[in-house]
Protein backbone atom coordinates (compact mmCIF):
# COMPACT_ATOMS: atom_id res chain seq x y z
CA UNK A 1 -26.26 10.51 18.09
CA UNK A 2 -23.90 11.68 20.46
CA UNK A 3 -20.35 10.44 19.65
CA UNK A 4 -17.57 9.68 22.79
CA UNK A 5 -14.65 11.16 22.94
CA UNK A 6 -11.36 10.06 22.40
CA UNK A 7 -9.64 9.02 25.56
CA UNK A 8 -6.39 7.45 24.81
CA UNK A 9 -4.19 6.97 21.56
CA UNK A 10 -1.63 4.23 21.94
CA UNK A 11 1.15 3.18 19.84
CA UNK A 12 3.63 0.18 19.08
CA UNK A 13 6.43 -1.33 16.94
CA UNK A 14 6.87 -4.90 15.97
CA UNK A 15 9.60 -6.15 13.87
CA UNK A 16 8.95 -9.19 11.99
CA UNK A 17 11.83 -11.38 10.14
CA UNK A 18 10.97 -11.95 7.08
CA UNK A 19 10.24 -16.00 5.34
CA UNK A 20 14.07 -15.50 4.08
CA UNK A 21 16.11 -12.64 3.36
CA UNK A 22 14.62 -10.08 0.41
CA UNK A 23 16.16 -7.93 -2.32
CA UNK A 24 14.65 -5.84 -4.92
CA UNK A 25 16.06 -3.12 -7.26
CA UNK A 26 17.73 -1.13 -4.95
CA UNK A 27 17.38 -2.28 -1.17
CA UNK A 28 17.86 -5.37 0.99
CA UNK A 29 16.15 -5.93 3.92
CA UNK A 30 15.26 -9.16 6.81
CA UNK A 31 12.50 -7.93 8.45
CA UNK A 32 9.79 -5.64 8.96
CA UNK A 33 8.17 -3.03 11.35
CA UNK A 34 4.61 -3.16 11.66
CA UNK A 35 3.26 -0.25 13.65
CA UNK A 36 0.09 -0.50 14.99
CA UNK A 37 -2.00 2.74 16.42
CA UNK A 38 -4.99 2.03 19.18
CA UNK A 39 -7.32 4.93 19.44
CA UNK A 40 -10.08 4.68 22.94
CA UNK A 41 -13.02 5.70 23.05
CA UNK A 42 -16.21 4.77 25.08
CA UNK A 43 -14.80 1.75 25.64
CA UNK A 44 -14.22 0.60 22.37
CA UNK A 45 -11.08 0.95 20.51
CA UNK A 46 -10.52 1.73 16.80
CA UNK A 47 -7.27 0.37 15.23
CA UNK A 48 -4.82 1.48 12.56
CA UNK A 49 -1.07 0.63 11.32
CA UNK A 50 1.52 1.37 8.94
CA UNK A 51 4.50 -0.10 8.06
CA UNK A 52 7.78 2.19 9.31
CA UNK A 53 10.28 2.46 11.66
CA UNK A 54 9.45 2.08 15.17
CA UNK A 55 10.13 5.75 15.20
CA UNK A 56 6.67 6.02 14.11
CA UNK A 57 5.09 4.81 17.47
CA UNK A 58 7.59 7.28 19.60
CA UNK A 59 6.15 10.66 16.71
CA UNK A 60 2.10 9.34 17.01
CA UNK A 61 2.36 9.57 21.41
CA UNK A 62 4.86 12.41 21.39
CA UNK A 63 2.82 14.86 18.73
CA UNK A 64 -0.04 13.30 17.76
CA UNK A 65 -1.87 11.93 20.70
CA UNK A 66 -2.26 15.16 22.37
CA UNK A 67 -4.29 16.97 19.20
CA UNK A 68 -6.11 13.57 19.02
CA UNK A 69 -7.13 12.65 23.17
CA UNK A 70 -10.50 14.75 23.28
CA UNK A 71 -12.10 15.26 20.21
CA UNK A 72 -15.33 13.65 19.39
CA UNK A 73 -15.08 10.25 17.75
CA UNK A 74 -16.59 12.22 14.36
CA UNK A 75 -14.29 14.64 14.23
CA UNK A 76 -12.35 13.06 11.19
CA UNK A 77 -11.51 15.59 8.65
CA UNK A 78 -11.00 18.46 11.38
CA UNK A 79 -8.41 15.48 13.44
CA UNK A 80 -6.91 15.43 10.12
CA UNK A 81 -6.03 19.12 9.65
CA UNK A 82 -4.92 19.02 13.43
CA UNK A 83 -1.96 16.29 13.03
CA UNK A 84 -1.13 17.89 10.06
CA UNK A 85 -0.51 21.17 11.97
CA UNK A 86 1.09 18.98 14.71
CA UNK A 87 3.82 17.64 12.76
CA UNK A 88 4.71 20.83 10.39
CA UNK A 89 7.90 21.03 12.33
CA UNK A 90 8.61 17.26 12.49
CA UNK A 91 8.65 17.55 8.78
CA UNK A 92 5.61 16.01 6.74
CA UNK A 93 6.99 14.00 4.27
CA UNK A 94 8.16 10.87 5.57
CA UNK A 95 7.20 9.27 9.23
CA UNK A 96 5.79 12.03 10.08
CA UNK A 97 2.75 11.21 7.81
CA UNK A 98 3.20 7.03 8.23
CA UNK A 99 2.33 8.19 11.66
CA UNK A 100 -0.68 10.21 10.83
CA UNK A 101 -1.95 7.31 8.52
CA UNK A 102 -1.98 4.95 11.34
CA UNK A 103 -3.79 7.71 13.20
CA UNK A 104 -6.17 8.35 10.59
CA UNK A 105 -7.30 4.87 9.94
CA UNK A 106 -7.49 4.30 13.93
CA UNK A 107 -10.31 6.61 14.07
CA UNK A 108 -12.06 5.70 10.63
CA UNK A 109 -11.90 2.12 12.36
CA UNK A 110 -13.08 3.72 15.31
CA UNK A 111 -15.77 5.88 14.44
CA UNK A 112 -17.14 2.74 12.61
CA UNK A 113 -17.42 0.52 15.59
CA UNK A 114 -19.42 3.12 17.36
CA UNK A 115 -22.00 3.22 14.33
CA UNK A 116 -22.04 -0.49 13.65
CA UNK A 117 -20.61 -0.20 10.60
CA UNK A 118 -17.61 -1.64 8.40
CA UNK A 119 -15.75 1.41 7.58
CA UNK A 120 -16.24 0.54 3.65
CA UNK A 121 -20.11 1.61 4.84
CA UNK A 122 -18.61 4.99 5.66
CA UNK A 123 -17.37 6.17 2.33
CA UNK A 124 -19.63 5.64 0.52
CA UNK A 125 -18.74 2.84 -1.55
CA UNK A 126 -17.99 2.88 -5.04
CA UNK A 127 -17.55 -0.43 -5.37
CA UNK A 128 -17.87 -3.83 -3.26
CA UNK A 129 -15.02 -5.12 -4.65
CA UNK A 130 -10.84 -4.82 -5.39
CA UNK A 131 -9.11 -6.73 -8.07
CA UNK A 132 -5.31 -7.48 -6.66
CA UNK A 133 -2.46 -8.59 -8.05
CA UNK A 134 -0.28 -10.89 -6.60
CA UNK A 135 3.09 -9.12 -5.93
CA UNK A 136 6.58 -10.62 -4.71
CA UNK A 137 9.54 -12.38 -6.69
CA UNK A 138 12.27 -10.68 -4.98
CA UNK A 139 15.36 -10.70 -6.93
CA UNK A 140 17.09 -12.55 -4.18
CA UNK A 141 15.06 -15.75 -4.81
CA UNK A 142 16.21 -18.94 -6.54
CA UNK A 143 14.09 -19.24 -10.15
CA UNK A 144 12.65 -22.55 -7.90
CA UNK A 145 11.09 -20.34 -5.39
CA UNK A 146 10.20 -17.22 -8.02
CA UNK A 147 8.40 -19.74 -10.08
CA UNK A 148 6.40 -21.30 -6.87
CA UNK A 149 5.32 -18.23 -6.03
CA UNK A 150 3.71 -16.98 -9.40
CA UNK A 151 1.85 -20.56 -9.87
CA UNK A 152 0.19 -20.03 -6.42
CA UNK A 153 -1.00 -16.96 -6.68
CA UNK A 154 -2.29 -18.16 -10.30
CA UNK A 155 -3.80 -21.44 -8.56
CA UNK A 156 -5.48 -18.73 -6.19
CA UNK A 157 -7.25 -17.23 -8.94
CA UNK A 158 -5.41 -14.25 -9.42
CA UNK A 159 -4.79 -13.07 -12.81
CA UNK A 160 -2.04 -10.89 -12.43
CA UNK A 161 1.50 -10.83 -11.18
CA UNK A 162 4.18 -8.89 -10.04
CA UNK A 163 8.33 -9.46 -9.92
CA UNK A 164 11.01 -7.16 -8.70
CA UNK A 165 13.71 -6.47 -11.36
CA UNK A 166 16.72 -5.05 -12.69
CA UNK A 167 18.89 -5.10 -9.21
CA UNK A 168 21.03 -7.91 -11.54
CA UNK A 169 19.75 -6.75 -15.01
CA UNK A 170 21.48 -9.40 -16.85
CA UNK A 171 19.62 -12.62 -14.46
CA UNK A 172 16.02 -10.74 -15.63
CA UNK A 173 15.41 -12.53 -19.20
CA UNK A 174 15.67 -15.85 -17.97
CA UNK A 175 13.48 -14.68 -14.77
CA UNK A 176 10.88 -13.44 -16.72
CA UNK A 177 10.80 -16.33 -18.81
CA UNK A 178 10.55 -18.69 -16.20
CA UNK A 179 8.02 -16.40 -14.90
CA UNK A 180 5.73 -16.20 -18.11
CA UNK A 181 5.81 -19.94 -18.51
CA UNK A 182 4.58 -20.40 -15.58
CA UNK A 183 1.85 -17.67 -15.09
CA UNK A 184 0.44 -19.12 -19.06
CA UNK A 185 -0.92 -17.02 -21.34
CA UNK A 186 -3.28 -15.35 -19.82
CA UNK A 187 -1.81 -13.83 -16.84
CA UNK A 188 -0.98 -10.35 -16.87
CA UNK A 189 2.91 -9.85 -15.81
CA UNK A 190 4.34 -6.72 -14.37
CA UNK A 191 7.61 -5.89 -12.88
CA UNK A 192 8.91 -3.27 -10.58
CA UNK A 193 12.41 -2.46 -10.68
CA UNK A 194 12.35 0.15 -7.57
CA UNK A 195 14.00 3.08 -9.65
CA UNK A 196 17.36 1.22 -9.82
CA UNK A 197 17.67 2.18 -13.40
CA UNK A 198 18.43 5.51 -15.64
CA UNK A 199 16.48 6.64 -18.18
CA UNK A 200 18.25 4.70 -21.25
CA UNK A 201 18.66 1.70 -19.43
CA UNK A 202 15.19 1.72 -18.35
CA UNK A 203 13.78 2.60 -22.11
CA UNK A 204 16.28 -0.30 -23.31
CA UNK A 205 14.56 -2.87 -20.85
CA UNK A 206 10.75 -1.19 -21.33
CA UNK A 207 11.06 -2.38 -24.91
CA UNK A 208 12.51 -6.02 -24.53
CA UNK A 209 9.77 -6.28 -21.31
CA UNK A 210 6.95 -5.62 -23.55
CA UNK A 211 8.20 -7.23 -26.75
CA UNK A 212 9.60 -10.36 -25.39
CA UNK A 213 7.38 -11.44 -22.38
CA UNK A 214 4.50 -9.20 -22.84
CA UNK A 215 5.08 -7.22 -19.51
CA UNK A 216 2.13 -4.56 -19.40
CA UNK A 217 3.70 -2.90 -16.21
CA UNK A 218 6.52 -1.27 -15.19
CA UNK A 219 6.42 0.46 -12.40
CA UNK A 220 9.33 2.81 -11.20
CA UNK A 221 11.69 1.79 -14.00
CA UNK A 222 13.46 4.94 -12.48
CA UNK A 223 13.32 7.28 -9.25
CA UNK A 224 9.57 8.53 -8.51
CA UNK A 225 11.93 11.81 -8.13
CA UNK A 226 12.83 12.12 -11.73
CA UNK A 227 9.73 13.13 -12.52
CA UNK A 228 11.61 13.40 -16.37
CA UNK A 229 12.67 10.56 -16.55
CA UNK A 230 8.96 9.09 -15.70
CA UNK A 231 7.26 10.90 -18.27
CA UNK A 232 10.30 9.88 -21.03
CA UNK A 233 9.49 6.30 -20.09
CA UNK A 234 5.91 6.84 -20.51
CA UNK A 235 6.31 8.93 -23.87
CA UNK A 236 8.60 6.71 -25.71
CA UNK A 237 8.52 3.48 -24.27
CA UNK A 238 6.07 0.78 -25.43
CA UNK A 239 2.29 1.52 -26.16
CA UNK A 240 0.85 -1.64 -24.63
CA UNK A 241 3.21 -0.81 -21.50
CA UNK A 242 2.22 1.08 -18.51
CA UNK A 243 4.35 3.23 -16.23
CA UNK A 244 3.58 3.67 -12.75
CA UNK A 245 4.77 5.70 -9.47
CA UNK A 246 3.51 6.96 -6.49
CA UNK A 247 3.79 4.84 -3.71
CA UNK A 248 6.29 6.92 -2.30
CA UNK A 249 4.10 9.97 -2.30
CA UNK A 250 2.85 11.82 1.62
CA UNK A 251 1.63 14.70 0.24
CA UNK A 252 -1.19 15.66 -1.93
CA UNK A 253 0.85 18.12 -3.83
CA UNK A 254 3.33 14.77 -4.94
CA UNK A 255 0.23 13.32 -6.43
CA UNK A 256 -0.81 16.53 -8.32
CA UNK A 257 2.87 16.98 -9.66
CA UNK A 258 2.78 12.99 -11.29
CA UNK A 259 -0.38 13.72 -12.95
CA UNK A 260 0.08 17.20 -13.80
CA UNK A 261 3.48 16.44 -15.45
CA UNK A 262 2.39 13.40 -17.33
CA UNK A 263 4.30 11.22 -15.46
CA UNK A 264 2.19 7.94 -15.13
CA UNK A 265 -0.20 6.14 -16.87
CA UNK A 266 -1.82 4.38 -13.35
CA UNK A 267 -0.99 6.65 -10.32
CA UNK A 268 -0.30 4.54 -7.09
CA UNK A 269 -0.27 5.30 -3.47
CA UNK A 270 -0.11 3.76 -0.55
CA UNK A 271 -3.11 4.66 2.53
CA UNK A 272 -0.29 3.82 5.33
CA UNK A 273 1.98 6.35 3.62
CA UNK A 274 -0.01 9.50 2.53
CA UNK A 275 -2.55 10.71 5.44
CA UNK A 276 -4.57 7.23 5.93
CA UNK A 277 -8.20 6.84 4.62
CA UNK A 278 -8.68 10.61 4.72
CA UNK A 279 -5.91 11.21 2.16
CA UNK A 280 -6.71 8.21 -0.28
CA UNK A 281 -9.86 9.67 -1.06
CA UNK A 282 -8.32 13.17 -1.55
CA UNK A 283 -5.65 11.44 -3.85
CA UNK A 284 -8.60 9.35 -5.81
CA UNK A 285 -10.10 12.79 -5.86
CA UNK A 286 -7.45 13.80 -8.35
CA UNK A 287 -7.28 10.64 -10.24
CA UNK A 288 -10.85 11.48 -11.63
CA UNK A 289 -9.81 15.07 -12.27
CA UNK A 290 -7.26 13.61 -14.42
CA UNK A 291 -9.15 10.46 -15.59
CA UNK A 292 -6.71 7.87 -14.50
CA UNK A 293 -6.84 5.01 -12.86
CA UNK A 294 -5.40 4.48 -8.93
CA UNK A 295 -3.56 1.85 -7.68
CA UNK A 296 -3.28 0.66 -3.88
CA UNK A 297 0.32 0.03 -2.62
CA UNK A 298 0.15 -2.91 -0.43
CA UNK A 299 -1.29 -3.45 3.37
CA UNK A 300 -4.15 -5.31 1.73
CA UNK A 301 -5.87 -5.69 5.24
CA UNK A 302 -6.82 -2.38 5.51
CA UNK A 303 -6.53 -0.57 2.07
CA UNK A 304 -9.39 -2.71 0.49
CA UNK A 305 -11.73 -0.99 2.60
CA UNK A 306 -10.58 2.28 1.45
CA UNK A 307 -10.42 1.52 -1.99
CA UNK A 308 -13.99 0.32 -2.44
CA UNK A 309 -14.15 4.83 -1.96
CA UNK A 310 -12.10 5.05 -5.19
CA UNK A 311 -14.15 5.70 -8.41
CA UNK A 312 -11.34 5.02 -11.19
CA UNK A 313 -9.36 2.30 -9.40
CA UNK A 314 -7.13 -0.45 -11.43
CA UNK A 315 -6.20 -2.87 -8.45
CA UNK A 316 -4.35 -3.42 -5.04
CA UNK A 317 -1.19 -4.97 -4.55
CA UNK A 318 -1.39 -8.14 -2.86
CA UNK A 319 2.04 -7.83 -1.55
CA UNK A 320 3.92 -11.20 -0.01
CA UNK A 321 5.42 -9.52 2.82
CA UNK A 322 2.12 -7.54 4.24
CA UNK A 323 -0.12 -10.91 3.49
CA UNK A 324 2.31 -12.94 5.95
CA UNK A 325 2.11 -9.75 8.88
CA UNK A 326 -1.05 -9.24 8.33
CA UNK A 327 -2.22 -13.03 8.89
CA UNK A 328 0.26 -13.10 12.09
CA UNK A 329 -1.12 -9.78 13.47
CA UNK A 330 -4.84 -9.83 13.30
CA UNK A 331 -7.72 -12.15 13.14
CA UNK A 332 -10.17 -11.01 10.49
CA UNK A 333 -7.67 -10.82 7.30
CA UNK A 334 -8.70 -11.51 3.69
CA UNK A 335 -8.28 -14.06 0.93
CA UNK A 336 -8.72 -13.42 -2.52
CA UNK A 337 -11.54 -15.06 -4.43
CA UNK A 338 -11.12 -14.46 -8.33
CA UNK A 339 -8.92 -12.21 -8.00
CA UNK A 340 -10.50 -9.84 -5.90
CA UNK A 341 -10.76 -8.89 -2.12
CA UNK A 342 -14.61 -8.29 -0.92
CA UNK A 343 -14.57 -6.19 2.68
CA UNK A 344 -16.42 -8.72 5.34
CA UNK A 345 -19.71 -6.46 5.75
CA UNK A 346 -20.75 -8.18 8.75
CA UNK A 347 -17.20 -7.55 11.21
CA UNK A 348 -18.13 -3.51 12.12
CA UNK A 349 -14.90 -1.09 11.34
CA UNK A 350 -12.01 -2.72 9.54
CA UNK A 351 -13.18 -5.85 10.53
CA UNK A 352 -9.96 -6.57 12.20
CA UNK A 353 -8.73 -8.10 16.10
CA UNK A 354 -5.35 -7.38 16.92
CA UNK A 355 -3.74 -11.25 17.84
CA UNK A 356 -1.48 -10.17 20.66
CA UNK A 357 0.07 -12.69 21.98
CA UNK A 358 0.96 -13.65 18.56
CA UNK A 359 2.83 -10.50 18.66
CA UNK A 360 4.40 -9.76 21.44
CA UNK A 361 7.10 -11.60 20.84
CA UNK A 362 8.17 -8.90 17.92
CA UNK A 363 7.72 -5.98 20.64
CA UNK A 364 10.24 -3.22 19.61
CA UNK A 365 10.65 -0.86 22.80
């Protein structure tokens, strides 16, 4: 068939407070920027988004749109290379490649509408499923509101759980044992502590996670940088304990040097964060080189289509804050049903309609 050409690529920012304010290891934070891509073409309109700075939107119009406004609708993996080229100078790492995520998935989304298709359809599949696991329990909430939160995600079906830790080390024993009462027996619980440790401190607290409350997940006990450190934790902490890291990674090479240095035992990343669709499938790519399992990092809307393309995936994080956008910014979102998050094969692309006058009232300029 003959594909239309890309017309227009628009961009923009909302910031969204937050249900109350949120803490974890190492940040604080009130609110969030949701930046959503539209990409025209024969008068339909693929959409993508990432979670950024509204910087984002202002780097996708100034360098992107122009490499983008032209091609054929097809044109994915050559697009790809293009805003790659277009933001060498902007430096890649960072927004830079948030922006050409949002890009990315815009014309996945797009190119899918034009066939008919739910972008899932276009990977191929792997799978028609993602397990999640609920993720959350900020270290700024009361024990009240952390222990509300793991029983509902529980009620929902959802067998495992996820708490931010170790930004008050002392508080986390009687967290987590509020938390494992509550998530029974059978629950899987992980924690996160957002690299806020070192490397003894984060040993110390691998051992009394696994021994004491069972934790089988620990995920950046310290920096995704100290790529030491990581591969210490994974060495000589606890057998039946998993370290993770990734979500911070943009770049393929970042991927390559976790696995290649032994770093994780469940490699994460994040399709908003490293290159969109395009890039998660490069990145699951190497996970079967190395024969371990991937991880999504949040924006559940959108990442369990892309996921369905991974052969050795563990999960998706079904994360509080991108749940609550999501729901607010687009008709079409997805609920869990036990435990995992089926792509709605009937709603062509990402299956997703942007709410906006829901929205507008979060318009960053």
């Amino acid at each position: 068939m003959d594909f239309p050409r890309v017309e227009a690529v628009r961009a923009s920012a909302f910031t969204i407070p937050t249900d109350e304010p949120e803490q974890d290891g190492t940040a604080d934070w009130d609110s969030t920027t949701l930046v959503v891509v539209e990409v025209d073409a024969g008068g339909t309109a693929g959409i993508g988004y990432t979670y950024g700075p509204a910087a984002v939107a202002r780097l996708v119009t100034g360098q992107l749109a122009g490499v983008i406004e032209g091609r054929t609708v097809s044109d994915l993996a050559a697009a790809w290379q293009s805003m790659g080229a277009a933001i060498r100078n902007a430096g890649r790492p960072g927004i830079a490649m948030m922006a050409v995520s949002a890009v990315d998935v815009a014309l996945w989304d797009l190119k899918a509408k034009v066939l008919g298709l739910s972008v899932v359809d276009l990977l191929p599949p792997a799978r028609d499923t993602v397990p999640v696991y609920g993720s959350g329990g900020f270290t700024s909430y009361s024990q009240q509101r952390l222990v509300e939160q793991v029983e509902g995600w529980v009620a929902a079906g959802i067998p495992r759980v996820k708490i931010k830790t170790s930004r008050h080390p002392e508080a986390d024993p009687g967290r987590l044992a509020a938390v494992r009462k509550a998530a029974g027996d059978t629950t899987e619980v992980y924690c996160d502590a957002n690299g806020a440790l070192t490397r003894k401190e984060a040993l110390y607290w691998a051992g009394r996670f696994s021994e004491e409350w069972d934790v089988r997940w620990f995920e950046e006990p310290v920096s995704s940088e100290d790529l030491e450190g990581l591969r210490l934790l994974r060495d000589r902490g606890p057998a039946r304990l998993d370290i993770a890291a990734g979500e911070y990674g943009y770049l393929l090479s970042q991927f390559r040097d976790l696995l290649t240095a032994g770093c994780v035992d469940c490699l994460q990343a994040d399709v908003t964060r490293c290159g969109g669709i395009t890039a998660i499938l490069r990145v699951s790519a190497l996970c079967d080189a190395f024969q371990l399992d991937l991880s999504g990092h949040c924006a559940p809307a959108l990442s369990v289509h892309a996921l369905c393309g991974a052969v050795h995936l563990r999960h998706l994080e079904y994360f509080h804050d991108h749940v609550r956008i999501e729901r607010i910014a687009f008709d079409g979102t997805l609920d869990p049903r036990g435990g995992e998050l089926r792509p709605d094969r009937g709603r062509p692309g990402l299956g997703l309609a942007l709410r906006r006058s829901d929205l507008e009232q979060y318009r960053v300029d």
